[in-house]
PDB file of N, CA and C in Angstrom:
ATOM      1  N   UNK A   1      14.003  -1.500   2.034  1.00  0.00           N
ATOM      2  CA  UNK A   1      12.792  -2.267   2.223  1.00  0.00           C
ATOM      3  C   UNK A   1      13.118  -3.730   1.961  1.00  0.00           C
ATOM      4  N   UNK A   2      12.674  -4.433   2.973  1.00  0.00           N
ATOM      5  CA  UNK A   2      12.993  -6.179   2.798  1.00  0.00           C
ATOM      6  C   UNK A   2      11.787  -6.696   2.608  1.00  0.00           C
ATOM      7  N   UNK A   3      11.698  -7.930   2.177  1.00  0.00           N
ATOM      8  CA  UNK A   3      10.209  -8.914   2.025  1.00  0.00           C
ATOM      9  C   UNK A   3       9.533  -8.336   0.401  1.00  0.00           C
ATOM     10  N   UNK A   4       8.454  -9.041   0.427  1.00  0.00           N
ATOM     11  CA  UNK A   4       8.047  -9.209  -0.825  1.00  0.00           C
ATOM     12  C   UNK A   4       6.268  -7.951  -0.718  1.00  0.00           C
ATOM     13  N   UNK A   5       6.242  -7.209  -1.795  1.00  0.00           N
ATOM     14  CA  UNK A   5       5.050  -6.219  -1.762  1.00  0.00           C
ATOM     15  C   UNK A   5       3.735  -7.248  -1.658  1.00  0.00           C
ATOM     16  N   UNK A   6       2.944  -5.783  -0.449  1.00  0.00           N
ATOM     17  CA  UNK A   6       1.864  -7.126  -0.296  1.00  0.00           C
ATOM     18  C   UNK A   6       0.463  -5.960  -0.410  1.00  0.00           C
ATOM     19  N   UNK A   7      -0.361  -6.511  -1.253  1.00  0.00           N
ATOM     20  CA  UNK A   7      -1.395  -5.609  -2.091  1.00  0.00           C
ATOM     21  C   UNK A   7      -2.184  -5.783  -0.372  1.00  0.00           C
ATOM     22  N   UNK A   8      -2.799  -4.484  -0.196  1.00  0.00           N
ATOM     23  CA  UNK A   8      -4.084  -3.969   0.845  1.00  0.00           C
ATOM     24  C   UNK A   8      -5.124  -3.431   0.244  1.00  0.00           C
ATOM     25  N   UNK A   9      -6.246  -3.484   1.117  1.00  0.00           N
ATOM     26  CA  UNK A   9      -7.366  -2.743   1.074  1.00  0.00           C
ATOM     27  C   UNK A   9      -7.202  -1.499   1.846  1.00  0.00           C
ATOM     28  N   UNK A  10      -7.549  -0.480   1.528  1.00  0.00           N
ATOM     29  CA  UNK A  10      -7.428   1.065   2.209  1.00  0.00           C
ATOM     30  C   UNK A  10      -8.492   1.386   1.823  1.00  0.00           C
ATOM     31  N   UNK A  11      -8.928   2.046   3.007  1.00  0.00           N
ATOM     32  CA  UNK A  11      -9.890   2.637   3.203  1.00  0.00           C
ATOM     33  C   UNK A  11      -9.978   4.191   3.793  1.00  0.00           C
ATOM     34  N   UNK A  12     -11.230   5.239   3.238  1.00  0.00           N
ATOM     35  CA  UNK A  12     -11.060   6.542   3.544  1.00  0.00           C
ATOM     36  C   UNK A  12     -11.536   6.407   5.448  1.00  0.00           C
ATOM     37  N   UNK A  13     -10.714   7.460   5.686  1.00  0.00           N
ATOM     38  CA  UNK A  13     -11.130   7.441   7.208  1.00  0.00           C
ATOM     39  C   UNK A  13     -11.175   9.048   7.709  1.00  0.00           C
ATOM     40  N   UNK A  14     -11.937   9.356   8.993  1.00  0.00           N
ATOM     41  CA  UNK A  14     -11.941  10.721   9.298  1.00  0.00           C
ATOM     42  C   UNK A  14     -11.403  10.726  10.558  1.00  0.00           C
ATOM     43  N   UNK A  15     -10.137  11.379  11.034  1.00  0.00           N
ATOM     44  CA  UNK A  15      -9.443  10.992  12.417  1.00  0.00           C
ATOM     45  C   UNK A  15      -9.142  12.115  12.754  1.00  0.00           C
ATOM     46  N   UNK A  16      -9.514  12.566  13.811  1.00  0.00           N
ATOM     47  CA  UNK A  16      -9.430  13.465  14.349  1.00  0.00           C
ATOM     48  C   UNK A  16      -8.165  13.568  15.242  1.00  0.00           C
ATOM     49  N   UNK A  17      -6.949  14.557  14.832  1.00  0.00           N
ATOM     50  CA  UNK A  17      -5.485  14.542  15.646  1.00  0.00           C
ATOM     51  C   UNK A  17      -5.263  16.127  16.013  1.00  0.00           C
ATOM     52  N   UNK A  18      -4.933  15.900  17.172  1.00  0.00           N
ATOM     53  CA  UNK A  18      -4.593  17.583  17.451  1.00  0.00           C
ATOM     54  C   UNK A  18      -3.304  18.421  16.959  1.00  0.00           C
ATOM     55  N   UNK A  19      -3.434  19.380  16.669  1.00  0.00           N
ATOM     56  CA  UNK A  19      -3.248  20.211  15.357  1.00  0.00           C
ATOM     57  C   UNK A  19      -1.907  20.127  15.188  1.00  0.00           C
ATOM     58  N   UNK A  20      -0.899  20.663  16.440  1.00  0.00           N
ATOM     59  CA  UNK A  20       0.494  20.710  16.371  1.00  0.00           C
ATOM     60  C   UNK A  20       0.810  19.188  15.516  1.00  0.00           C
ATOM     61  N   UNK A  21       0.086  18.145  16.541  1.00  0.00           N
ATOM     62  CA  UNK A  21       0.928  16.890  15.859  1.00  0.00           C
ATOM     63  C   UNK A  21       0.685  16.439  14.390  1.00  0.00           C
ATOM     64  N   UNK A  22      -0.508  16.785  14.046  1.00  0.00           N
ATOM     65  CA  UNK A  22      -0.781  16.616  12.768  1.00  0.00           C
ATOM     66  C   UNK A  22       0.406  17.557  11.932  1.00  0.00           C
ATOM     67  N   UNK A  23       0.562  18.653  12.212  1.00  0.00           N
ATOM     68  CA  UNK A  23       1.283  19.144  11.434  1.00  0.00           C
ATOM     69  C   UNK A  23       3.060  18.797  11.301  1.00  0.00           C
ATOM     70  N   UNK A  24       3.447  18.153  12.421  1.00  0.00           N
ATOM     71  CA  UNK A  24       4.812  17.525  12.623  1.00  0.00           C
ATOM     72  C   UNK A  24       4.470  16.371  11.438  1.00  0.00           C
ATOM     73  N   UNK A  25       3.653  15.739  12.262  1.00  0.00           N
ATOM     74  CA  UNK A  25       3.029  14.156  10.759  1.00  0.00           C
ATOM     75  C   UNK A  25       3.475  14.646   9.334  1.00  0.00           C
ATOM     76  N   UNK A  26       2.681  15.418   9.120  1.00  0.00           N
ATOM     77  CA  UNK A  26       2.396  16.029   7.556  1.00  0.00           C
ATOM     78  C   UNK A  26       4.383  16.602   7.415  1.00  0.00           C
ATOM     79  N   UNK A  27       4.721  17.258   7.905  1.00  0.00           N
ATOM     80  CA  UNK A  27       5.985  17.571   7.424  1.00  0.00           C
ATOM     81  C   UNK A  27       7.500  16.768   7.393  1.00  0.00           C
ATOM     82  N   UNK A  28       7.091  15.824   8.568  1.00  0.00           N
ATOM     83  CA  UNK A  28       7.434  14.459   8.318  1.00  0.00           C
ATOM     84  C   UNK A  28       7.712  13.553   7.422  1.00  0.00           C
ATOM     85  N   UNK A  29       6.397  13.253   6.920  1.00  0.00           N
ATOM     86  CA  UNK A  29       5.784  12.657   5.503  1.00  0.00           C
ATOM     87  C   UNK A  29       6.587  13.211   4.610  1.00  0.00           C
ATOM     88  N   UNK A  30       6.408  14.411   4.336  1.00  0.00           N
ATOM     89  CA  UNK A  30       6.958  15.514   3.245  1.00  0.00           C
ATOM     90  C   UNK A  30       8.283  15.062   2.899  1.00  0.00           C
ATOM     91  N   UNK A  31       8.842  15.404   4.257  1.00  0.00           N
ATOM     92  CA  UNK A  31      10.515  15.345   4.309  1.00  0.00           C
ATOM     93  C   UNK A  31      10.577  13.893   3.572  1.00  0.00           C
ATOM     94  N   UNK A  32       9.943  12.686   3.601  1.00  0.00           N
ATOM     95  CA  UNK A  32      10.431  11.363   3.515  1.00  0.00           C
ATOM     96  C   UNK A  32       9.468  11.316   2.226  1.00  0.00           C
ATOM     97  N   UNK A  33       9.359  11.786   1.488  1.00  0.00           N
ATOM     98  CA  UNK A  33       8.238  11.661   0.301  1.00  0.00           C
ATOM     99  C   UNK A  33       7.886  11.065   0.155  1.00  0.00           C
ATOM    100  N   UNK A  34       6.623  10.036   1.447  1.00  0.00           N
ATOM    101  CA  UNK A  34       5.388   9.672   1.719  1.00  0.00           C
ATOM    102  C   UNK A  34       4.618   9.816   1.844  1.00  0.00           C
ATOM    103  N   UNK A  35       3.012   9.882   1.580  1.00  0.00           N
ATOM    104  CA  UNK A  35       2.061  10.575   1.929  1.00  0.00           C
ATOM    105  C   UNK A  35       1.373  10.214   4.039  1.00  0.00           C
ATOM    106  N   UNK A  36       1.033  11.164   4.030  1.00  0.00           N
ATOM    107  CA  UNK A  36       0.306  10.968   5.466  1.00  0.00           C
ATOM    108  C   UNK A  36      -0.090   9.520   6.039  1.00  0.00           C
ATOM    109  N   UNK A  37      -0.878   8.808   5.354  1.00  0.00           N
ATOM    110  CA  UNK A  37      -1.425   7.716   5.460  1.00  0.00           C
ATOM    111  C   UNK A  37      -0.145   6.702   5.526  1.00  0.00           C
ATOM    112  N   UNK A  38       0.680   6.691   4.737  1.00  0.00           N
ATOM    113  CA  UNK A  38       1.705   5.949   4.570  1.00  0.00           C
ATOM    114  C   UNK A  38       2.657   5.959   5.765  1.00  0.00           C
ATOM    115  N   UNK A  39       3.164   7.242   5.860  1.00  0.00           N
ATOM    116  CA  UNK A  39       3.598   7.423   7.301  1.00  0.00           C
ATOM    117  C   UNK A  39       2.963   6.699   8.595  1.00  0.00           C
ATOM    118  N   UNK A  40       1.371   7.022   9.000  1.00  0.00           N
ATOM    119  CA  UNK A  40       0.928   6.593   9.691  1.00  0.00           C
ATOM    120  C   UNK A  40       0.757   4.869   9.933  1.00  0.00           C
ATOM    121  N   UNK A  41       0.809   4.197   8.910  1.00  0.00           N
ATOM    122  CA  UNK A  41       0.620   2.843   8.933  1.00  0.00           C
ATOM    123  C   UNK A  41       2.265   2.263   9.182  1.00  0.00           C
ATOM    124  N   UNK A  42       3.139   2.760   8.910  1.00  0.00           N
ATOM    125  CA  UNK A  42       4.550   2.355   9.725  1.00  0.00           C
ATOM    126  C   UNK A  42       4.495   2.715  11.040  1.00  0.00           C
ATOM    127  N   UNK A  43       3.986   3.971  11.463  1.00  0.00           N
ATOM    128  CA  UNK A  43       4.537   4.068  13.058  1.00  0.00           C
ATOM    129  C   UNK A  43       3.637   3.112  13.518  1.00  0.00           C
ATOM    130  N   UNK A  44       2.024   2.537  13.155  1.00  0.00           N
ATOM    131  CA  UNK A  44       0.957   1.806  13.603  1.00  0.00           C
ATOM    132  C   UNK A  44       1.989  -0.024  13.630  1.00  0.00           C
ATOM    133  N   UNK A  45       2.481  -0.277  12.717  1.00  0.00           N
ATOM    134  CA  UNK A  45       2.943  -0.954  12.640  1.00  0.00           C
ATOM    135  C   UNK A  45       3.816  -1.513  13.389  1.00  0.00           C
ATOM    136  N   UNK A  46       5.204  -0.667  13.019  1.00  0.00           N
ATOM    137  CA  UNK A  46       6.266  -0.967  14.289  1.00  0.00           C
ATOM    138  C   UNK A  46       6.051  -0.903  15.684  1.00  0.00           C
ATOM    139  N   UNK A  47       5.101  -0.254  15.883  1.00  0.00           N
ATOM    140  CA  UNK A  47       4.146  -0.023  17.536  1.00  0.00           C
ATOM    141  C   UNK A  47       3.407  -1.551  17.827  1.00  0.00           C
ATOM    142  N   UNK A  48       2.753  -2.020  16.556  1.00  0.00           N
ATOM    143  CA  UNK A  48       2.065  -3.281  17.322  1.00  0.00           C
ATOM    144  C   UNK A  48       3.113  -4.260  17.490  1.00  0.00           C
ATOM    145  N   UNK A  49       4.426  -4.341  17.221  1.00  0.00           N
ATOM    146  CA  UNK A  49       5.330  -4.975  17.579  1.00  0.00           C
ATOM    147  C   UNK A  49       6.280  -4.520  17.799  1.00  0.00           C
ATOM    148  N   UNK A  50       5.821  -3.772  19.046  1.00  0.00           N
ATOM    149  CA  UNK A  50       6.786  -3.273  20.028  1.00  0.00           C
ATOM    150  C   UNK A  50       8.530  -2.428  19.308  1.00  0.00           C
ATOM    151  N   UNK A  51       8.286  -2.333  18.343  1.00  0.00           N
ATOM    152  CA  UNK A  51       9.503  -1.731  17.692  1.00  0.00           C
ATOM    153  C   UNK A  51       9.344  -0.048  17.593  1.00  0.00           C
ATOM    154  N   UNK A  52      10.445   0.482  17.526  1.00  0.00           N
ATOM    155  CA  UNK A  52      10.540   1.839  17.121  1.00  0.00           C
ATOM    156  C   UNK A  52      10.624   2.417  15.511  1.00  0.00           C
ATOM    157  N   UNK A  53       9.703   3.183  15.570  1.00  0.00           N
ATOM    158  CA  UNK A  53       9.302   3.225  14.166  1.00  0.00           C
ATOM    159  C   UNK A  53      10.318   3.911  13.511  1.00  0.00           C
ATOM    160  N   UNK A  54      11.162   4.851  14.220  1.00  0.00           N
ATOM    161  CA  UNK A  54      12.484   5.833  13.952  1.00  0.00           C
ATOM    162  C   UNK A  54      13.302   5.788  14.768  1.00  0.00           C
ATOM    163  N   UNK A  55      14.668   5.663  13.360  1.00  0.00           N
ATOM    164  CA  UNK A  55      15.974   5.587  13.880  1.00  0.00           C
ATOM    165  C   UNK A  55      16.303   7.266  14.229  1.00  0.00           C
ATOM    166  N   UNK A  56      17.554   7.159  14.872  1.00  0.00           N
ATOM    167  CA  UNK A  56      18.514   8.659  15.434  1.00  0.00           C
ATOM    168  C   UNK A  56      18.322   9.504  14.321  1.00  0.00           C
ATOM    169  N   UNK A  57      18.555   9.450  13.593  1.00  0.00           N
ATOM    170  CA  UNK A  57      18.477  10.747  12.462  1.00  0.00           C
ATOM    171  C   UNK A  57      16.666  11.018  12.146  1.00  0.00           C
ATOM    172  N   UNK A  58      15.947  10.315  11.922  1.00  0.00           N
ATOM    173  CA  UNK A  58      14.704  10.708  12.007  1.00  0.00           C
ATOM    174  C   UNK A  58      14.092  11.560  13.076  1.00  0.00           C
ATOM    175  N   UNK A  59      14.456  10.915  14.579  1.00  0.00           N
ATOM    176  CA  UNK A  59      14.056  11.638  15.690  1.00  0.00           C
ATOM    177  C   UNK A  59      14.607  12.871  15.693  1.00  0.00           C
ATOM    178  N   UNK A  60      15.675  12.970  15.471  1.00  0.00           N
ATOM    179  CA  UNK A  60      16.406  14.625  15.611  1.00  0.00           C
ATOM    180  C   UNK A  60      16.157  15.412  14.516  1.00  0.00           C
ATOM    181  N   UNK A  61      15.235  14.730  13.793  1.00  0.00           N
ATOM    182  CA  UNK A  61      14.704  15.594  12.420  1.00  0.00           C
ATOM    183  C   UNK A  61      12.763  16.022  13.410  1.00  0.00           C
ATOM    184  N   UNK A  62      12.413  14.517  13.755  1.00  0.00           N
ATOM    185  CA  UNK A  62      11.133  15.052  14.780  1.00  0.00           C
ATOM    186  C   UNK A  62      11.712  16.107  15.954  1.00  0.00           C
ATOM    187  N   UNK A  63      12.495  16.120  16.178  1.00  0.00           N
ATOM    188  CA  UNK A  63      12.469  16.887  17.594  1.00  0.00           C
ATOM    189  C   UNK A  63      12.807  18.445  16.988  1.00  0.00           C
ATOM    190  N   UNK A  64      13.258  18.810  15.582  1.00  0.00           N
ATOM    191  CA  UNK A  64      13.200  20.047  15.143  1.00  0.00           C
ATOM    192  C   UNK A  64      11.976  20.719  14.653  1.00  0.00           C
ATOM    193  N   UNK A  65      11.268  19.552  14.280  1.00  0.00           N
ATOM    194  CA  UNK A  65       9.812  20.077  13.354  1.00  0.00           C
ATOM    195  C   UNK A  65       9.028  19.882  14.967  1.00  0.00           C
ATOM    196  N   UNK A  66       9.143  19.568  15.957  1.00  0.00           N
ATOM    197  CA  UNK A  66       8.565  20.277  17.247  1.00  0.00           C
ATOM    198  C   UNK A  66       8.405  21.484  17.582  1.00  0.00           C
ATOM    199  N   UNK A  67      10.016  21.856  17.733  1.00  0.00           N
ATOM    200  CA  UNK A  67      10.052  23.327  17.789  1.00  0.00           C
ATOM    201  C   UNK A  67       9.689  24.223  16.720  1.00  0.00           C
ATOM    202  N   UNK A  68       9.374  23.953  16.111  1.00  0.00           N
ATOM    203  CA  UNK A  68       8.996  24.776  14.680  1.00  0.00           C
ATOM    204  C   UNK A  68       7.190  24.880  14.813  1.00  0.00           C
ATOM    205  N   UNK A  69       6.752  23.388  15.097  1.00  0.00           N
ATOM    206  CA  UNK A  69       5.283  23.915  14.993  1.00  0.00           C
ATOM    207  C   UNK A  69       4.790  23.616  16.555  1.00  0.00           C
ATOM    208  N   UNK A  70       5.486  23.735  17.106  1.00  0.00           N
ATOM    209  CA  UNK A  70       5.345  24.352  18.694  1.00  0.00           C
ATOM    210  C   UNK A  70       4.499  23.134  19.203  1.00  0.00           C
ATOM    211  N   UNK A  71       4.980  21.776  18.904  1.00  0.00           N
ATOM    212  CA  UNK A  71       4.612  20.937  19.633  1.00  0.00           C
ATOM    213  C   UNK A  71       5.296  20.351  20.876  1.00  0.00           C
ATOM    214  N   UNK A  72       4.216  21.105  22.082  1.00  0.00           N
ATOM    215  CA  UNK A  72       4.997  20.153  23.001  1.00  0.00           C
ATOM    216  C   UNK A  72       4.557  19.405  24.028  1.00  0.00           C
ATOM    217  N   UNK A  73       3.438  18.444  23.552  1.00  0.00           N
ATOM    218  CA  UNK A  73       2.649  17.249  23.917  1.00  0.00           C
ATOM    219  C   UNK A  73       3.537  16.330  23.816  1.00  0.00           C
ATOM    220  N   UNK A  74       3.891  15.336  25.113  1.00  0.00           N
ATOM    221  CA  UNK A  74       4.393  14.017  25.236  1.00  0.00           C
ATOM    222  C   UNK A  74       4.165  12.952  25.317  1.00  0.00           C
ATOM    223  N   UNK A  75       4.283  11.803  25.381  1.00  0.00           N
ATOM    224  CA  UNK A  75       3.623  10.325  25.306  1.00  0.00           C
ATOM    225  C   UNK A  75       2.887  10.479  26.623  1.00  0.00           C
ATOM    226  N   UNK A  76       3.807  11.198  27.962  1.00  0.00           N
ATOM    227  CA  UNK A  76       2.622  11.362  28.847  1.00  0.00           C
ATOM    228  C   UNK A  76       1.704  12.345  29.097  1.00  0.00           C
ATOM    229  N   UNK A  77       1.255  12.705  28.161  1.00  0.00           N
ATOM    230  CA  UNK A  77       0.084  13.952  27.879  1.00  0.00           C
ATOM    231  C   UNK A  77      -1.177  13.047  27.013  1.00  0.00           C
ATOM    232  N   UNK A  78      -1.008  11.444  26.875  1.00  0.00           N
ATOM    233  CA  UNK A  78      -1.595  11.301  25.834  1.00  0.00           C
ATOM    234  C   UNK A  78      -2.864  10.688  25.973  1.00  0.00           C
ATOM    235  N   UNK A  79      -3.040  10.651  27.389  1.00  0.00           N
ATOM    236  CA  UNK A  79      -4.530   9.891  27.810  1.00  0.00           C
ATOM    237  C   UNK A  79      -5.308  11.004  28.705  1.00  0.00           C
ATOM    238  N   UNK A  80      -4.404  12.214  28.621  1.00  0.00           N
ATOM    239  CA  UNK A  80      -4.862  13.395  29.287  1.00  0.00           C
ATOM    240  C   UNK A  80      -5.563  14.978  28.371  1.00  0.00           C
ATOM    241  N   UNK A  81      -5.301  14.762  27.234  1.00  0.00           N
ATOM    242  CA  UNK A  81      -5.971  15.818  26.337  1.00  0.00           C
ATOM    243  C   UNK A  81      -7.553  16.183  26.447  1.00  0.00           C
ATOM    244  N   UNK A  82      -7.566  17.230  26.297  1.00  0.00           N
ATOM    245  CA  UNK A  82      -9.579  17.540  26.114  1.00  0.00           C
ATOM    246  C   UNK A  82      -9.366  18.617  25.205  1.00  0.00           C
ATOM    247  N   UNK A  83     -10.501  18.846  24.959  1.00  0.00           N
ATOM    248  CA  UNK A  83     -10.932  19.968  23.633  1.00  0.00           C
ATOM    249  C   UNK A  83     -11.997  20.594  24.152  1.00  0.00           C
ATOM    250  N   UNK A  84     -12.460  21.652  24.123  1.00  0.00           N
ATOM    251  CA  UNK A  84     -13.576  22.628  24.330  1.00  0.00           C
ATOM    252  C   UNK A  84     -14.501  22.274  23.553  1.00  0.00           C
TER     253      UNK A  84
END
C-alpha cells in the first residue's frame, strides 16, 4: 500500500448482486482477509480509473472460485440479466 491513510464516511447500503457473483466476491474477500465492502471499493476504484483491479495471480485465483460456485456470467452478460 502507497500514499498516506485517508479517513471516509461509510455508509450502510442494500445492493442487490446476483448470487453466483456475490458468492465469488465473498470468497475472494476471505481469501485476501478483507471484508466485502472493502473488496468492493478497490475494484469501484481502479475501474473509475480505468485500471485493473487484479493482477495474474488474483485472476487465476477468480477464475477457480468460478468454477466452484458455478459462475458463468461475463462482462458481456452484464446489461443483459433479468430476474423473475
Amino acid at each position: 500500500m502507497t500514499g498516506q491513510a485517508k479517513k471516509v464516511e461509510r455508509v450502510q447500503t442494500g445492493v442487490r448482486l446476483e448470487k453466483h457473483v456475490l458468492q465469488v466476491l465473498k470468497a475472494l474477500a476471505a481469501k485476501h482477509g478483507i471484508g466485502l465492502g472493502d473488496l468492493i471499493e478497490g475494484i469501484v476504484l481502479h475501474s473509475f480509473e480505468g485500471k485493473s483491479p487484479f493482477g495474474p495471480e488474483t485472476l487465476e485465483i477468480i477464475a477457480q472460485l468460478r468454477l466452484i460456485y458455478g459462475l458463468d456470467l461475463t462482462a458481456d452478460d452484464s446489461h443483459m440479466l433479468w430476474e423473475e
